[in-house]
Structure formats: C-alpha cells, structure tokens
N, C-alpha and C. Protein backbone atom coordinates (compact mmCIF):
# COMPACT_ATOMS: atom_id res chain seq x y z
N UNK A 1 -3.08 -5.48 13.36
CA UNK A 1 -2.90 -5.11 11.97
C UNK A 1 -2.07 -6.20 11.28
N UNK A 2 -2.55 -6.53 10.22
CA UNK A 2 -1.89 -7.32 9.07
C UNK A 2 -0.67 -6.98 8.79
N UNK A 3 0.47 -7.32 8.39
CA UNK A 3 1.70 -6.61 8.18
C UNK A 3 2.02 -8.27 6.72
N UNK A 4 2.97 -7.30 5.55
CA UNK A 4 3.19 -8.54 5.28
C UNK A 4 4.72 -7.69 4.83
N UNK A 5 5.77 -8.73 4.16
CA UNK A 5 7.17 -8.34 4.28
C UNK A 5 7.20 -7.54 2.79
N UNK A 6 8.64 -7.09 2.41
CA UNK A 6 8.58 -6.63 0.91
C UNK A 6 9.17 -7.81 0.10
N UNK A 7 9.37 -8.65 0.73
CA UNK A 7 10.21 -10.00 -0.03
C UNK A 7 8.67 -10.74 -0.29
N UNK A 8 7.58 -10.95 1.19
CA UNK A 8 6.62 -11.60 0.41
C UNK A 8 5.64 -11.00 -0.80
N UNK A 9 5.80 -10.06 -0.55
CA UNK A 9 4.91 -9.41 -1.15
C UNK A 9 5.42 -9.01 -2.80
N UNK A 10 6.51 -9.17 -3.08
CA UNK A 10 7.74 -9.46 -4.57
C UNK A 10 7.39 -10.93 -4.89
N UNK A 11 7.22 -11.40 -4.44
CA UNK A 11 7.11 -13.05 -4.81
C UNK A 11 5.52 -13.21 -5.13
N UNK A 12 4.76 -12.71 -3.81
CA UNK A 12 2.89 -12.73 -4.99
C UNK A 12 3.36 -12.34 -6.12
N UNK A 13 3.60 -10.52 -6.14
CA UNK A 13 3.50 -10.22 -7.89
C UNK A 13 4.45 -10.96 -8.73
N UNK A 14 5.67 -11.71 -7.92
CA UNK A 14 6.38 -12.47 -9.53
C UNK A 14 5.19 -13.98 -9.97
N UNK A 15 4.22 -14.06 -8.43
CA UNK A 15 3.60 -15.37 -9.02
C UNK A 15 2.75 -14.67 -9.84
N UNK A 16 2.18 -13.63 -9.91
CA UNK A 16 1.29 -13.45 -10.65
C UNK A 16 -0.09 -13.24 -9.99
N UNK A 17 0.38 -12.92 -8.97
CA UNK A 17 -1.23 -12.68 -8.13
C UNK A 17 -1.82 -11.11 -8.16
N UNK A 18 -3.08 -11.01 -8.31
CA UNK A 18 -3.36 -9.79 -8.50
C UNK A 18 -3.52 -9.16 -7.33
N UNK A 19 -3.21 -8.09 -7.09
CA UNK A 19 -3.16 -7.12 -5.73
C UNK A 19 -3.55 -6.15 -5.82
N UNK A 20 -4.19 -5.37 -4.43
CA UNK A 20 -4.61 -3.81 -4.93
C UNK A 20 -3.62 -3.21 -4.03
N UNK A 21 -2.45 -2.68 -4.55
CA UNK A 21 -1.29 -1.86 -3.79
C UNK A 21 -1.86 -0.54 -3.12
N UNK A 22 -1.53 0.02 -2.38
CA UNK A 22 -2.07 1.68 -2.43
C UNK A 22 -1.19 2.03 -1.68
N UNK A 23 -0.33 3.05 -2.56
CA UNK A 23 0.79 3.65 -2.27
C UNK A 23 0.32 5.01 -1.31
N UNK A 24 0.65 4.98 -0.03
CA UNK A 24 -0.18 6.47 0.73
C UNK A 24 1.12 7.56 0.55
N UNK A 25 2.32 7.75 0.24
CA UNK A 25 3.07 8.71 0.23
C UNK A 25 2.45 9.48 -0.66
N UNK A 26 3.44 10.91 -0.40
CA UNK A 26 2.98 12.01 -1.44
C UNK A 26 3.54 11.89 -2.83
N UNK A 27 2.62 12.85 -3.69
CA UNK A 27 3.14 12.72 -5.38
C UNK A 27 4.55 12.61 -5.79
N UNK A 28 5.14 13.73 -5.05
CA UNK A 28 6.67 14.16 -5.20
C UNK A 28 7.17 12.67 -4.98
N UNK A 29 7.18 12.10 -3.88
CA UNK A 29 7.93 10.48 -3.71
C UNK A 29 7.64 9.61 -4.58
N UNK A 30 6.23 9.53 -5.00
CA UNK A 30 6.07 8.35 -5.79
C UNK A 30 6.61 8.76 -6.94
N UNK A 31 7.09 10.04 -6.99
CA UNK A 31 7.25 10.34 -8.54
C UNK A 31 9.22 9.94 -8.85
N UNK A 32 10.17 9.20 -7.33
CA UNK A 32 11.00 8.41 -7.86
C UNK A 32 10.95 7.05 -7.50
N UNK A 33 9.64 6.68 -8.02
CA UNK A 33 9.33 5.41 -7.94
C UNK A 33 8.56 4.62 -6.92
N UNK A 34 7.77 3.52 -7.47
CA UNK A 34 6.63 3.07 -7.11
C UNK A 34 6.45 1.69 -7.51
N UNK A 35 5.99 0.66 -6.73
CA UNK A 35 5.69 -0.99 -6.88
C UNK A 35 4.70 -0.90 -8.42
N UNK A 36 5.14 -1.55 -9.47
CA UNK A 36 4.32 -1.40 -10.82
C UNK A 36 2.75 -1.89 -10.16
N UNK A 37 1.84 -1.30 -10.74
CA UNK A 37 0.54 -1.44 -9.93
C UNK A 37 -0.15 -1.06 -9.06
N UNK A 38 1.08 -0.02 -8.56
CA UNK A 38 0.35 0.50 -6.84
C UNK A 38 -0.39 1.73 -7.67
N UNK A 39 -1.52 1.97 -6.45
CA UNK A 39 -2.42 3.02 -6.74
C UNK A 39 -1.95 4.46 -5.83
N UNK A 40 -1.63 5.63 -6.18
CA UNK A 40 -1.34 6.71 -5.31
C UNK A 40 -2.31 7.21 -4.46
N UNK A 41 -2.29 6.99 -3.42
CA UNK A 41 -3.77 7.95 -2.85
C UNK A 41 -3.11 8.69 -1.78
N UNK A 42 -2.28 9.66 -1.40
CA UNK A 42 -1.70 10.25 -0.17
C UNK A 42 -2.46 9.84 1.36
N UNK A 43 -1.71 9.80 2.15
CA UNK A 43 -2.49 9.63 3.49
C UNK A 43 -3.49 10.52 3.87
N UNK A 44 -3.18 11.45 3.25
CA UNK A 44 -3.96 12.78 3.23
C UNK A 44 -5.41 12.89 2.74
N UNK A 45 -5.47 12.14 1.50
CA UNK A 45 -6.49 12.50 0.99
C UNK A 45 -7.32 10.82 0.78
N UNK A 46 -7.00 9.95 1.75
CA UNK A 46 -7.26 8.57 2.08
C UNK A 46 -8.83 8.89 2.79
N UNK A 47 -8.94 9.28 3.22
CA UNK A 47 -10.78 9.74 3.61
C UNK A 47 -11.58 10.38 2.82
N UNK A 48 -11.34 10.63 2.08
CA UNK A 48 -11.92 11.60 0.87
C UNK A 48 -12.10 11.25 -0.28
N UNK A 49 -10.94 9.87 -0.54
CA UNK A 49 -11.25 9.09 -1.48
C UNK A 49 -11.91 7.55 -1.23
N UNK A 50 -12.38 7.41 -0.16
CA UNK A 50 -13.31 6.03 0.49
C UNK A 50 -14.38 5.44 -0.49
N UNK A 51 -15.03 6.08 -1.64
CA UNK A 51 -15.68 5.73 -2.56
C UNK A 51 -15.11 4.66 -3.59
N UNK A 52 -13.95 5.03 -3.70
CA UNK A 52 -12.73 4.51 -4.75
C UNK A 52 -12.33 3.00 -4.59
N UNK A 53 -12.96 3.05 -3.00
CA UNK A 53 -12.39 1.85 -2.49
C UNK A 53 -13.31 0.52 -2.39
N UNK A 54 -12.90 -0.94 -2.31
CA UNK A 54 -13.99 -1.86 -2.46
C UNK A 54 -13.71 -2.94 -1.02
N UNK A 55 -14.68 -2.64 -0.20
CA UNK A 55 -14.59 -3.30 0.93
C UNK A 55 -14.51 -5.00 0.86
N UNK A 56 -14.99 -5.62 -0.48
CA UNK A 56 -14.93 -6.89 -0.55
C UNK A 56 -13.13 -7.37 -1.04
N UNK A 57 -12.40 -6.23 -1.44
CA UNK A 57 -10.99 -6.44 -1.83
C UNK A 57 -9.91 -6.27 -0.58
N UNK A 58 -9.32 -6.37 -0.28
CA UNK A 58 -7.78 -6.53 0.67
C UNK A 58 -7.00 -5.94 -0.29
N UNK A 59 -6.56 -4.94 0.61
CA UNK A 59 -5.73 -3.74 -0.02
C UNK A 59 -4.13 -3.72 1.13
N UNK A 60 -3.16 -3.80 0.13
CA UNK A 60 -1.93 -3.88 0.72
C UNK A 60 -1.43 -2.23 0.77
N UNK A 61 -1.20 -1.88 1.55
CA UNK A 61 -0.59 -0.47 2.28
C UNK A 61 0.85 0.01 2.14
N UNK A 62 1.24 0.75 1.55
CA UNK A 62 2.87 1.10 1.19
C UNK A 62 2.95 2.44 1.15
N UNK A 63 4.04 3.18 1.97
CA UNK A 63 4.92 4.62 2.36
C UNK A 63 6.29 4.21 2.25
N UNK A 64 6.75 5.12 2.51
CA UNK A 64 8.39 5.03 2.78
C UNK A 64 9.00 4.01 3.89
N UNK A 65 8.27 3.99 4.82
CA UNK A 65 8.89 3.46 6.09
C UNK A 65 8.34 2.60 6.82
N UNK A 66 6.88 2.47 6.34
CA UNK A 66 5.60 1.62 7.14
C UNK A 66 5.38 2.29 8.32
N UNK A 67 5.39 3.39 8.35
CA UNK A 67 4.95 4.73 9.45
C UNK A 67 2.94 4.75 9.13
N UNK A 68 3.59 5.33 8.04
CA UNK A 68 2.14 6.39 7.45
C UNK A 68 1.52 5.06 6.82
N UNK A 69 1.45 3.94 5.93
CA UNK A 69 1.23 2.56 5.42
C UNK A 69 0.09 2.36 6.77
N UNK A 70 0.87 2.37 8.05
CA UNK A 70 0.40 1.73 8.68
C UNK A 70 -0.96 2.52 9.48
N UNK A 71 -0.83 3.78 9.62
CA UNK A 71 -1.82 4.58 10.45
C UNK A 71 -3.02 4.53 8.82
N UNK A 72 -2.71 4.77 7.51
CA UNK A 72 -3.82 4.48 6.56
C UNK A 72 -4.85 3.11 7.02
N UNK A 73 -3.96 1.70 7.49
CA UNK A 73 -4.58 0.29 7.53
C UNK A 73 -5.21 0.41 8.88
N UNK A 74 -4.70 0.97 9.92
CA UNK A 74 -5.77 1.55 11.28
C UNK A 74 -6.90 2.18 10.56
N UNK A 75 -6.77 3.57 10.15
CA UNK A 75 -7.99 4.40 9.33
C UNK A 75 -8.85 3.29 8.83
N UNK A 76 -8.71 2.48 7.49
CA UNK A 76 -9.26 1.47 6.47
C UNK A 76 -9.94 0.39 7.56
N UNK A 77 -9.38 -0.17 8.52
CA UNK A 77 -9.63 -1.27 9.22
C UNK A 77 -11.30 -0.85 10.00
N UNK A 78 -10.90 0.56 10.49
CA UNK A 78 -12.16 1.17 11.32
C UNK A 78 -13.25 1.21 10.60
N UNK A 79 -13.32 1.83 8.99
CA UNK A 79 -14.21 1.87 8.06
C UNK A 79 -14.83 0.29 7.60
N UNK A 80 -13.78 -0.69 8.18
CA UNK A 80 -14.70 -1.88 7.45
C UNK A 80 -13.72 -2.99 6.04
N UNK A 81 -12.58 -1.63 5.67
CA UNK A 81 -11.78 -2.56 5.05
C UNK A 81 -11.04 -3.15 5.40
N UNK A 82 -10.61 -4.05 4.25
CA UNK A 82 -9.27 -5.40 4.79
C UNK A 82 -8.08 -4.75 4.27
N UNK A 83 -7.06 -4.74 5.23
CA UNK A 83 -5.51 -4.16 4.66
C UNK A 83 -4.56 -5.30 5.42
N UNK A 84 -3.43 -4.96 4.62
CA UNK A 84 -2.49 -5.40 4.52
C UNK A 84 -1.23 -4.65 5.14
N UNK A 85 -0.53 -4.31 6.08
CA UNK A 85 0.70 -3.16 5.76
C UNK A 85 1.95 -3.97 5.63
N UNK A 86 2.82 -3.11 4.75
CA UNK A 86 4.10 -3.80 3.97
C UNK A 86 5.06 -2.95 5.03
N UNK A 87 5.63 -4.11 5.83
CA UNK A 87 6.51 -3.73 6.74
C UNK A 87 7.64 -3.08 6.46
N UNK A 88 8.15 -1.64 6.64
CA UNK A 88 9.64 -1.52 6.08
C UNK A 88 9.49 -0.47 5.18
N UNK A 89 8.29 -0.02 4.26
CA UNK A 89 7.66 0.83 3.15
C UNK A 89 9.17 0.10 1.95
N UNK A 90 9.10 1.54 1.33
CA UNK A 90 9.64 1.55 0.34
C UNK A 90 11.14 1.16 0.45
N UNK A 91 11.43 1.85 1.33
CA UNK A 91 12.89 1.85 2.12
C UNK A 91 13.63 0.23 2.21
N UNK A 92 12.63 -0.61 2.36
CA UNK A 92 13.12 -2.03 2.42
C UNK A 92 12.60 -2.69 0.86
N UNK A 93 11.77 -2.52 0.23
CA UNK A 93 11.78 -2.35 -1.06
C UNK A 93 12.94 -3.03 -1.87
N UNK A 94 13.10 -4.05 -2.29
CA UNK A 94 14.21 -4.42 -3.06
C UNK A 94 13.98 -4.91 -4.83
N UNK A 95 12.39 -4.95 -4.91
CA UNK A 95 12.38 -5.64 -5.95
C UNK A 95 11.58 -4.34 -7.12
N UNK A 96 11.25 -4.57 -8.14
CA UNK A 96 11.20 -3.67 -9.26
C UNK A 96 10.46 -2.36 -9.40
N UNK A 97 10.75 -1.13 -9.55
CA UNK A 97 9.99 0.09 -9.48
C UNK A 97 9.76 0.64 -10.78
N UNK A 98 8.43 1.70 -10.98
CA UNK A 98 7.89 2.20 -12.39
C UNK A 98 8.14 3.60 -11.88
C-alpha cells in the first residue's frame, strides 16, 4: 500500500496540485473538521458508493489515525483503484481544516 505523510501531502495542496482526498471517517468527525477538498464517504458506505469513483484518478485516503484510511486503500486497491493512504489520519494533521 501507498502511504504518503500529512506534511507531504500539505505541501501538494500549498503547490497547488489537484487531489481527490476521501475522507472515510464518519459525519459526526468530519463535522470538526476536514482537509479543504476532501470528499466524505464513511468506510462504511465505501462499497456502495464505487460508482462515484474514477479508476483512471489516484485517490488519497484519510481517517483519524490511518487505521480505517488504510483498510478503505486495501478495499479500493482489490477493485482496481489507485490509492494513496495518509499516514497518521487526521491526528497528525497539522496543516489547514474547513
């Protein structure tokens, strides 16, 4: 599995690179905050929403802890997509939240 840091991954978005975030925690968490851009999809409901998703894009993976981040980018990887997991989740998180 891909893993990338929360420091590298603050520095793409300050360069300006476009990313597809996908935040797998639940509503309640993201609701005190979230990487500007990330998409919510719970781990939960990450199979159910597989339509949503574009196998030609690389999708970076974010939870609280890089627990659940990371069992979503196992799931995604089996189906065929490209992920990313952000080592550390939110918890190591230092740079700007919406």
């Amino acid at each position: 599995m891909k893993e990338i840091s929360p420091k590298e991954l603050e520095q793409l978005l300050a360069n300006g690179e476009a990313l597809n975030i996908i935040d797998v925690r639940e509503t309640d968490e993201v609701a005190e905050g979230k990487i500007p851009g990330a998409v919510n999809i719970p781990l939960g409901l990450i199979e159910f929403r597989l339509n949503e998703l574009d196998k030609e894009k690389e999708y970076v993976m974010v939870c609280r802890s890089g627990g659940r981040s990371g069992r979503a980018c196992k799931f995604l990887d089996s189906y065929g997509f490209k992920t990313v997991n952000m080592a550390g989740g939110m918890l190591a998180w230092a740079g700007i939240i919406e």
